[in-house]
Protein backbone atom coordinates (compact mmCIF):
# COMPACT_ATOMS: atom_id res chain seq x y z
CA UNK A 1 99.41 81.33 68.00
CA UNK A 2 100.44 77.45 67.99
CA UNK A 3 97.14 75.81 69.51
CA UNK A 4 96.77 73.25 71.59
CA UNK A 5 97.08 70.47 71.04
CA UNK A 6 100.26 69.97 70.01
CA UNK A 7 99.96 66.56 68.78
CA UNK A 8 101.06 65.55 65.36
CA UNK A 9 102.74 69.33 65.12
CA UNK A 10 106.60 69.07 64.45
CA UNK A 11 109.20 70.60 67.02
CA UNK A 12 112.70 71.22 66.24
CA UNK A 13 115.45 71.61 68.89
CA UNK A 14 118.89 72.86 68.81
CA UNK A 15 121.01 72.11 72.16
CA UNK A 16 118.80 69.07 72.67
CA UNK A 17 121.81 66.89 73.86
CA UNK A 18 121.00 68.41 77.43
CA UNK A 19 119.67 70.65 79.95
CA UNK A 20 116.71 73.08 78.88
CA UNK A 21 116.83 71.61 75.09
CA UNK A 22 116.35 67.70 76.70
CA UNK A 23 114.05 68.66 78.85
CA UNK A 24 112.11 70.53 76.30
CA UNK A 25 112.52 67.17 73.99
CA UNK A 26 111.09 65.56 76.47
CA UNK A 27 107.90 67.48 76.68
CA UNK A 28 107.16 68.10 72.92
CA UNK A 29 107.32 64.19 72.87
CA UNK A 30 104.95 63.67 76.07
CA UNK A 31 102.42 65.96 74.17
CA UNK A 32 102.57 63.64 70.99
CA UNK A 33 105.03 65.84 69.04
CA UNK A 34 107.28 64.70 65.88
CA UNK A 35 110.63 65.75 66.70
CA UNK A 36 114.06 66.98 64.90
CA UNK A 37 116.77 67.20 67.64
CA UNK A 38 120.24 68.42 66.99
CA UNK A 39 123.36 69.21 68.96
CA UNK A 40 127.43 68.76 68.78
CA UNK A 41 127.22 66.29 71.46
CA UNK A 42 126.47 63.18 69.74
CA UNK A 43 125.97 60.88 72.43
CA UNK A 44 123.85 63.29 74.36
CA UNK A 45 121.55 63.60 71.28
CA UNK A 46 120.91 59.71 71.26
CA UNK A 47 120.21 59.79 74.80
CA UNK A 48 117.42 62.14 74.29
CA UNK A 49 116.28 60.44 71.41
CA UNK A 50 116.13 57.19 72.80
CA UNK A 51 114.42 59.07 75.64
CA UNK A 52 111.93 60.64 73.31
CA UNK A 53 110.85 57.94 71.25
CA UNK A 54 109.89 55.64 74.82
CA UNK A 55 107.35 58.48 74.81
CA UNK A 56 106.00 57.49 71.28
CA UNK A 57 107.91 59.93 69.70
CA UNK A 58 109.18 59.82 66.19
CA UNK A 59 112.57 61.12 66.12
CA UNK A 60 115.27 62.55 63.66
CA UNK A 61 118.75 63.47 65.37
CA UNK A 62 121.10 65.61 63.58
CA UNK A 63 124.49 66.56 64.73
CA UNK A 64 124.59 70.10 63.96
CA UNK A 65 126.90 73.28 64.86
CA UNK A 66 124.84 75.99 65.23
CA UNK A 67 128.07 78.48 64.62
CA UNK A 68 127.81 77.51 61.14
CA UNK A 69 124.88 78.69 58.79
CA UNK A 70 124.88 75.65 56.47
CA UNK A 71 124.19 72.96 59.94
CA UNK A 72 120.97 75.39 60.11
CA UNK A 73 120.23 75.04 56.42
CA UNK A 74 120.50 71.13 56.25
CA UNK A 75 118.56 70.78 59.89
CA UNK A 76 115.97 72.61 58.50
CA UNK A 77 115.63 70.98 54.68
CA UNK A 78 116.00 68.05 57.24
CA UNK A 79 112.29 68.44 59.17
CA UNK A 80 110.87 69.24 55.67
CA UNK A 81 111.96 66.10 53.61
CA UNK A 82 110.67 63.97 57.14
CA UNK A 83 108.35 65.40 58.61
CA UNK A 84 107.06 68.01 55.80
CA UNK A 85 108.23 71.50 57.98
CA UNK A 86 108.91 72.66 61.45
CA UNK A 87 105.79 73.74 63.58
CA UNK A 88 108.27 74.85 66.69
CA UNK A 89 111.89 75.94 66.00
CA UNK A 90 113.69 76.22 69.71
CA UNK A 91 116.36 77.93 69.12
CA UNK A 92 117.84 77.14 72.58
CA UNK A 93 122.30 76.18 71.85
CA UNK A 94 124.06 78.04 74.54
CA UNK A 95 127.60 78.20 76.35
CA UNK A 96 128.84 80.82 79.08
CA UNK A 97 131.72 81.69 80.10
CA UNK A 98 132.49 83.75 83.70
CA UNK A 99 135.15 85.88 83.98
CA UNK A 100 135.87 89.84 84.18
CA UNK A 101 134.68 91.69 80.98
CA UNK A 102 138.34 93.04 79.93
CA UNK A 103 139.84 89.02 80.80
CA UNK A 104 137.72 87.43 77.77
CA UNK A 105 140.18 86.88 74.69
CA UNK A 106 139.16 87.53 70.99
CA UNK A 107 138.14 83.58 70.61
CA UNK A 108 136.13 83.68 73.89
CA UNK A 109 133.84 86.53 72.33
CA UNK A 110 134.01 84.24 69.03
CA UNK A 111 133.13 81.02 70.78
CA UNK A 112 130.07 82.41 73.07
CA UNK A 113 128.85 85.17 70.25
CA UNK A 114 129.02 82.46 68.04
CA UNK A 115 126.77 79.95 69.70
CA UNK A 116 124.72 82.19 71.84
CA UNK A 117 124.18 84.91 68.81
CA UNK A 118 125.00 83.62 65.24
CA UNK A 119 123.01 80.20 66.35
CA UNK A 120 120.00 82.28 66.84
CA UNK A 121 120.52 83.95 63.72
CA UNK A 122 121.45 81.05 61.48
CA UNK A 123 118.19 79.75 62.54
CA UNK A 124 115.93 82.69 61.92
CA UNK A 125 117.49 82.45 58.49
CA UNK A 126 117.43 79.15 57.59
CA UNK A 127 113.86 78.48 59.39
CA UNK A 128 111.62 81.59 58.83
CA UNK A 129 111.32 81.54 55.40
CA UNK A 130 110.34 78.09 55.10
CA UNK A 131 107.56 78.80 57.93
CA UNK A 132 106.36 81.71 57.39
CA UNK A 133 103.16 80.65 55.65
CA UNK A 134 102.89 77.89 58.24
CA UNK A 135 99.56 78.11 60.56
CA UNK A 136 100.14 77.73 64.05
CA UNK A 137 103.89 77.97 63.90
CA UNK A 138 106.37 79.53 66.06
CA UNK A 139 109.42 80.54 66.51
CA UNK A 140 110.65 80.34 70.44
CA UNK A 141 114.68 81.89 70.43
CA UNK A 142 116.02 81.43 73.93
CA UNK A 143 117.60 83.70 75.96
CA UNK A 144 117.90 83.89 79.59
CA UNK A 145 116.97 86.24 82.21
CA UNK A 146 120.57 87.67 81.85
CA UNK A 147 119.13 89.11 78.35
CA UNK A 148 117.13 91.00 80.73
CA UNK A 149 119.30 92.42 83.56
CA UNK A 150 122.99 91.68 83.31
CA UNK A 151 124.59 88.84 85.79
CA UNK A 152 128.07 90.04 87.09
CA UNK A 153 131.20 88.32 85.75
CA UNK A 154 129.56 86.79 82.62
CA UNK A 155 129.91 89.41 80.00
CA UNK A 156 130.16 87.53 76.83
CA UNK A 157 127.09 85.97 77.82
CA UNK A 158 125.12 89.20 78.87
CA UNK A 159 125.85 90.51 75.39
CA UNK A 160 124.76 87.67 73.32
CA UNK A 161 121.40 87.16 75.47
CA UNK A 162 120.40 90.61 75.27
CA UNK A 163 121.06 90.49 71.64
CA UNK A 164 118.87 87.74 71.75
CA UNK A 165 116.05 89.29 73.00
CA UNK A 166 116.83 92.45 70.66
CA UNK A 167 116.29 90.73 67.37
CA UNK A 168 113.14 88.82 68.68
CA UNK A 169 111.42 91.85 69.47
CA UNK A 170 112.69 92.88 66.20
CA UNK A 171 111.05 89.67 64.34
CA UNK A 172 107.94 90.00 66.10
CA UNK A 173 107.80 93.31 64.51
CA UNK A 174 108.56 92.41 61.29
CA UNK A 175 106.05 89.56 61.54
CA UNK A 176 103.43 91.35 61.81
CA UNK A 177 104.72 93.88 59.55
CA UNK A 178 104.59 90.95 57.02
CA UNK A 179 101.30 90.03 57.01
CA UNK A 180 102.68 86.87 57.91
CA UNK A 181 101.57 83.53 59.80
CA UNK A 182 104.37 82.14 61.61
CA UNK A 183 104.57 83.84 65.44
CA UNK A 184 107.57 83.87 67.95
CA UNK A 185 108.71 84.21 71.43
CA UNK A 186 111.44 84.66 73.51
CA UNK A 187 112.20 82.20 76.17
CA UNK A 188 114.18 83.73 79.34
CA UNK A 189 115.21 81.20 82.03
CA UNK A 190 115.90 81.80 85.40
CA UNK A 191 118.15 79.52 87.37
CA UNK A 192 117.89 75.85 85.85
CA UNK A 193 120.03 72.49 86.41
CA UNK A 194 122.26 72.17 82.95
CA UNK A 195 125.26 71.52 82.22
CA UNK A 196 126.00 75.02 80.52
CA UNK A 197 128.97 75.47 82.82
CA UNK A 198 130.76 72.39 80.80
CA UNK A 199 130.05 73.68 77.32
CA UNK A 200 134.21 74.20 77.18
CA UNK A 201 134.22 70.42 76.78
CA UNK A 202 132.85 70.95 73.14
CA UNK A 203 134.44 74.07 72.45
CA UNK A 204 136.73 73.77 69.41
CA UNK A 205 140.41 73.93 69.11
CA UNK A 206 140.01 76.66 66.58
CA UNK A 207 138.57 78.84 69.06
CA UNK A 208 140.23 78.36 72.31
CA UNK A 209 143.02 79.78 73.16
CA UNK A 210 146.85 78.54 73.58
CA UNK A 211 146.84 76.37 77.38
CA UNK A 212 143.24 75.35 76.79
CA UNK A 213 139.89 76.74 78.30
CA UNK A 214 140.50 78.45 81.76
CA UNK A 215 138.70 75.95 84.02
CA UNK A 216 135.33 78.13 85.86
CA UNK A 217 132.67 77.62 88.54
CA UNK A 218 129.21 78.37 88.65
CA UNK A 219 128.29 81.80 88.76
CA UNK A 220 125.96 82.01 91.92
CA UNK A 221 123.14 83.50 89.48
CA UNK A 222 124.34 81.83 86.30
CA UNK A 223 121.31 80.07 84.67
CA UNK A 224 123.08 76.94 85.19
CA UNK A 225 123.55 76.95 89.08
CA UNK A 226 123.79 73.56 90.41
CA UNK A 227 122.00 74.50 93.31
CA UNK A 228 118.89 75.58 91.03
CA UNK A 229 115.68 75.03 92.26
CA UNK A 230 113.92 74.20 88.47
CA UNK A 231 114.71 71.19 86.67
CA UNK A 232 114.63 70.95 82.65
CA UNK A 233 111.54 69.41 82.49
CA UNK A 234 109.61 71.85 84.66
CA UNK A 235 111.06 74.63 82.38
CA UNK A 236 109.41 72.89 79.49
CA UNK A 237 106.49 72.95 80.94
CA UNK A 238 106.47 76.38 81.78
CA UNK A 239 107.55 77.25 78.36
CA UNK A 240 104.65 74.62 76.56
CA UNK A 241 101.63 76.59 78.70
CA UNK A 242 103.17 80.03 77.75
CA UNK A 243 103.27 78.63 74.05
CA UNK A 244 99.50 77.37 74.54
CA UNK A 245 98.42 81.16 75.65
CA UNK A 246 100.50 82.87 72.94
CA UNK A 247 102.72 84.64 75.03
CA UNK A 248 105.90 86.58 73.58
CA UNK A 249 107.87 87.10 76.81
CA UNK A 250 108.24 83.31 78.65
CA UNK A 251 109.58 83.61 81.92
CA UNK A 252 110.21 80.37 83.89
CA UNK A 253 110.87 82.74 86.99
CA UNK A 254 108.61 85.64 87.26
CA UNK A 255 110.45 87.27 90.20
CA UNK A 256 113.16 88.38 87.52
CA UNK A 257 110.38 91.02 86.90
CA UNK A 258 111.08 92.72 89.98
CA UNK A 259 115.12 92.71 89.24
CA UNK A 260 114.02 94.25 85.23
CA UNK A 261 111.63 97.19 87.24
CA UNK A 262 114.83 98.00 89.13
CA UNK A 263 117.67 98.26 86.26
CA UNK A 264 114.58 100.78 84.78
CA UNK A 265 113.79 102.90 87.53
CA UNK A 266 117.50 103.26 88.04
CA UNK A 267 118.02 104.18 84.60
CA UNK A 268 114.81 106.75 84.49
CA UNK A 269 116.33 108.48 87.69
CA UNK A 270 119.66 108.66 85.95
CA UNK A 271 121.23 106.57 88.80
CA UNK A 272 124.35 104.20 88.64
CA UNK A 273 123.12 100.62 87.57
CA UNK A 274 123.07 98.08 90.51
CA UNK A 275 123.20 94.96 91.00
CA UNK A 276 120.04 93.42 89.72
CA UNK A 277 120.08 90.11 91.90
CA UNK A 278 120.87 92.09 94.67
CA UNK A 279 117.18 92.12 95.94
């Protein structure tokens, strides 16, 4: 369990540059974290830096692709040679993309797997072995409440978030299984004000397709919602008392419960799935 407080501990954060990762930035440095922040988005990351270290933070920013295994290996030998290890990995990168399931292309399923998915994986692989023998530290992989119950229209995304929460349950197990110190979560947000839906503005040219990105809107349950009701910051929050209680499943929007009850009862009664949000 990573006890409070949290001061002095070190926090690592991948998709930092914005959003959920900023806002959780934010709050690590409020509770007198040391920090290791890394994104694509270069100028995002010094934003949150700068806005980090007015809180007293110390800060190392690392641009850092999360599609590619060796970013994950040099962010992690990163917080070791500054800060001596990572107490809080957030795995937390993400991009969506909304469209019918059979419309995505080959480099759409490359370009959201490959964030959303590998990202997660890169990290458990570069980060867990150096933590394992680590007291207090965690692991916290973010997915998103459509890991739990699927959101209509975003496909790509559905399938990497559930995977998501799939191989967390799966290294909680082996964990334990282990013997071993380090601890994890999974982190599923509800309806939060990012800038997900603009991810396409980083995607790269080897991965999108000829005539550029098709241009999207906001799903009306996507995660990233402009008319959310949860800011970034209040996420973090959320996330940091879960964290304090040692809680595997966060939730910044327990009524997603009641959506998760339905998709099972449905599927114990052998009935059609339905539209989860539909309540």
């Amino acid at each position: 369990m990573v006890e409070a407080p949290f001061d002095g501990r070190v926090a690592v954060v991948t998709g930092a540059a914005s959003g959920l990762g900023a806002g959780l930035a934010h709050e690590a440095a409020r509770l007198g974290m040391r920090l290791v922040l890394a994104d694509v988005d270069e100028a995002g990351l010094q934003a949150t830096a700068s806005s980090a270290r007015a809180r007293g933070a110390p800060v190392i920013v690392e641009r850092c692709d999360v599609t590619r295994g060796e970013d994950l290996e040099r962010l992690a030998a990163s917080a070791v040679r500054h800060f001596g290890g990572t107490d809080l990995l957030f795995s937390n990168a993400g991009v969506t993309l909304e469209r019918p399931l059979w419309a995505y292309t080959e480099k759409d399923w490359q370009w959201v797997l490959g964030v959303n998915l590998w990202g997660v994986i890169h990290g458990v692989r570069a980060f867990v072995p150096r933590m394992l023998d680590r007291t207090g530290a965690r692991v916290v992989n973010v997915a998103s409440v459509a890991g739990l119950t699927p959101l209509t229209g975003l496909g790509a995304y559905n399938a990497s978030k559930h995977a998501v929460v799939a191989l967390t349950e799966t290294l909680h197990h082996d964990l334990l299984a282990q013997g071993a110190k380090l601890r994890c979560s999974v982190l599923c947000p509800g309806r939060i004000e990012t800038a997900i839906e603009q991810a396409q503005r980083h995607r790269p040219a080897a991965l999108t397709d000829e005539g550029g990105p098709v241009p999207q809107q906001p799903h009306r349950f996507s995660p990233a919602s402009s008319t959310a009701a949860m800011t970034p910051e209040q996420a973090a929050q959320i996330t940091f008392e879960a964290l304090r209680q040692g809680r595997f499943h966060i939730l910044t929007h327990p009524r997603v419960k009641r959506s998760v009850q339905m998709r099972t009862e449905h599927f114990l009664d052998d009935r059609d799935p339905r539209d989860p949000y539909s309540l």
